[in-house]
Protein backbone atom coordinates (compact mmCIF):
# COMPACT_ATOMS: atom_id res chain seq x y z
CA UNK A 1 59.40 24.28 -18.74
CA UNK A 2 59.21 22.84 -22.62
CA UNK A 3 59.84 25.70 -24.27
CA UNK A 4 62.86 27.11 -21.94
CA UNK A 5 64.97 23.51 -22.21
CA UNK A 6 64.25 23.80 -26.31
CA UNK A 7 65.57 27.55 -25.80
CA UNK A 8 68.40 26.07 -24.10
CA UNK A 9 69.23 23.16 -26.16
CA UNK A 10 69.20 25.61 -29.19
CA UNK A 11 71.57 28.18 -27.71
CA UNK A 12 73.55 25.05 -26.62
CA UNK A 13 73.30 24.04 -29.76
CA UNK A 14 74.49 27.43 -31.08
CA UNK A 15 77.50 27.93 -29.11
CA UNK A 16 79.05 24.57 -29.49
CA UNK A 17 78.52 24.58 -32.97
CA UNK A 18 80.00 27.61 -33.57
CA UNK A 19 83.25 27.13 -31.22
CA UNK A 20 83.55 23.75 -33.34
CA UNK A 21 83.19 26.12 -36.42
CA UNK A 22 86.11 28.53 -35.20
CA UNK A 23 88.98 25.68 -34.14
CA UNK A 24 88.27 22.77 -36.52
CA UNK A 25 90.97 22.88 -39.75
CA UNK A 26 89.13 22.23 -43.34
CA UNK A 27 88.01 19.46 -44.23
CA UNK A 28 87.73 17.92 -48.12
CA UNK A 29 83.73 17.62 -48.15
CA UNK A 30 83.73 21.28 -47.11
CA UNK A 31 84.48 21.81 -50.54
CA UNK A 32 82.18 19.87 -52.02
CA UNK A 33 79.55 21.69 -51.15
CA UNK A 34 80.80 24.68 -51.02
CA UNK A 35 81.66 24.96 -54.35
CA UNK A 36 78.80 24.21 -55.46
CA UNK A 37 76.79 26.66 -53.50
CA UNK A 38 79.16 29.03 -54.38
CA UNK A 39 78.89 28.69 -58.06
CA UNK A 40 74.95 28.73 -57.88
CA UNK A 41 75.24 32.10 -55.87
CA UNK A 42 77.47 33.40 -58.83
CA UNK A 43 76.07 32.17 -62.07
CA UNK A 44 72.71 30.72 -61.20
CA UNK A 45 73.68 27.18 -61.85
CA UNK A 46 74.07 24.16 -59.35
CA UNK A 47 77.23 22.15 -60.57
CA UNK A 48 80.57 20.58 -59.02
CA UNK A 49 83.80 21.58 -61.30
CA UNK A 50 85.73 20.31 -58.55
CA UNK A 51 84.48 15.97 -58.61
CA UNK A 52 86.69 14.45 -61.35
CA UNK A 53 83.70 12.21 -62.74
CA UNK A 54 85.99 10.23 -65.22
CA UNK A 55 85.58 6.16 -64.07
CA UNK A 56 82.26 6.60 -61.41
CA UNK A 57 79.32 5.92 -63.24
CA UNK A 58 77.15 8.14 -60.03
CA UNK A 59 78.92 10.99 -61.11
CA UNK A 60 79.00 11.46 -64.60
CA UNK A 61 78.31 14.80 -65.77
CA UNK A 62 78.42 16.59 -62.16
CA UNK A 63 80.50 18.72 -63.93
CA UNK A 64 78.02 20.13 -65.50
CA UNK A 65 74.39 19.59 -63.37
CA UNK A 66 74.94 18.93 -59.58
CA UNK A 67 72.29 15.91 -58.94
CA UNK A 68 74.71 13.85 -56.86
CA UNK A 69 72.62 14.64 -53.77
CA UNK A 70 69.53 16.26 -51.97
CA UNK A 71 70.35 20.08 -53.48
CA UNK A 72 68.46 21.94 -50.75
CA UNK A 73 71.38 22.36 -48.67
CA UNK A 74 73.16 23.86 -51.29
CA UNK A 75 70.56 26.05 -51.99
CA UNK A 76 70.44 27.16 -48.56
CA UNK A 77 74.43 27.63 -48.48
CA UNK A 78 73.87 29.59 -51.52
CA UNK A 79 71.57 32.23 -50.24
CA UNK A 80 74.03 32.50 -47.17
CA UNK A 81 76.66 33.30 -49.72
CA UNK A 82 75.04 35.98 -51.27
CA UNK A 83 73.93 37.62 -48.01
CA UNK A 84 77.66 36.82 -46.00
CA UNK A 85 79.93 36.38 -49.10
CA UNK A 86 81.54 33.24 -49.68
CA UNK A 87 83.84 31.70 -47.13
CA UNK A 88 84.37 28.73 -44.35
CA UNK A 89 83.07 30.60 -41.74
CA UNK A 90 79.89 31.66 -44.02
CA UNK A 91 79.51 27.62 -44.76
CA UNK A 92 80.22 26.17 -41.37
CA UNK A 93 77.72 29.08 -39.77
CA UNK A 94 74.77 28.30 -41.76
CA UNK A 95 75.37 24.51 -41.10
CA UNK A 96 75.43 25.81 -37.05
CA UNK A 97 71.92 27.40 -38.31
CA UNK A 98 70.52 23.93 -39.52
CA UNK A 99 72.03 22.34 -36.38
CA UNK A 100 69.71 24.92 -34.63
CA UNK A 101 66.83 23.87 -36.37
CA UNK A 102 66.96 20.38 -36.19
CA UNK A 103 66.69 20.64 -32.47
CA UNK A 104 63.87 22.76 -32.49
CA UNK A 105 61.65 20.72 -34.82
CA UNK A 106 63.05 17.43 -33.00
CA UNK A 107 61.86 18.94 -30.27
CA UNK A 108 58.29 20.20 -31.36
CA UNK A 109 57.80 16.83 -33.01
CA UNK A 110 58.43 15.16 -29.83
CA UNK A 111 56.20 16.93 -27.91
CA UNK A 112 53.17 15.48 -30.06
CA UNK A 113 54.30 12.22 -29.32
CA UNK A 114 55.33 12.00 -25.83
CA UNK A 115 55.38 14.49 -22.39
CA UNK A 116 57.42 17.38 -22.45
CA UNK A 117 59.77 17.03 -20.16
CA UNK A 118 60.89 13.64 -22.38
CA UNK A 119 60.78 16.19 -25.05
CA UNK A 120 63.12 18.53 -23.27
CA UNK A 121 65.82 15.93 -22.31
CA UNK A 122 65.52 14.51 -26.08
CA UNK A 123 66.57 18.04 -27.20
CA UNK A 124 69.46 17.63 -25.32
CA UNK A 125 70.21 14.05 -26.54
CA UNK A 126 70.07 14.86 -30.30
CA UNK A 127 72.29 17.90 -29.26
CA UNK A 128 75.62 17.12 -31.47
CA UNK A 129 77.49 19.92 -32.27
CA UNK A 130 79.68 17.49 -34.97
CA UNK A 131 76.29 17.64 -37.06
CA UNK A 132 76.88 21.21 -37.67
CA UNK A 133 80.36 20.99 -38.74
CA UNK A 134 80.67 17.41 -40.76
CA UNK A 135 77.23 17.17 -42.61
């Protein structure tokens, strides 16, 4: 029973996401990390031309090198890019893809700790399709 819920969380998971994905309007951090992604899909290099740096001390030189946070999602955007092309639907699909995947491994991390039928409803629970849109 396990490994059918975790199916159906994921698919769940997968559909909500995506409907979010198709109705919600832009949003300002959409950008950036997009652009970022984008521009390390293009010329190899992970920086934000878009973050006016002048006066915050954190973001000083962003411009140039992207350290401002953890880069692998950006990395992961950036392959998408390069296999999709570069676009909203491209960026909020491959977050729908991470929403997937933190289900599953919630879920298979769960089941070492506890039964699995907790382990199937807690696939449910930590089933937020805003995670896939707003991270």
């Amino acid at each position: 029973m396990s490994p059918v819920a975790a199916l159906c969380a994921s698919l769940s998971q997968a559909g909500l996401g995506t409907v979010l994905a198709s109705t919600l309007l832009p949003f300002c951090d959409e950008g950036f990390y997009g652009v970022p992604a984008h521009l390390l899909s293009v010329t190899g290099t992970l920086r934000n031309p878009v973050l006016e740096s002048a006066g915050i001390p954190c973001l000083r030189g962003v411009e140039t090198a992207c350290c401002w946070m953890a880069p692998m999602g950006m990395v992961f955007q950036s392959g998408a890019f390069r296999l999709f092309g570069f676009g909203l639907p491209v960026q909020r699909e491959s977050s729908v893809v991470c929403g997937v995947g933190s289900v599953l491994f919630w879920h298979l991390a769960l089941r070492r700790l506890v039964s699995d039928r907790i382990a199937a409803l807690a696939s449910y629970i930590v089933l937020d399709p805003s995670w896939s849109v707003t991270q």
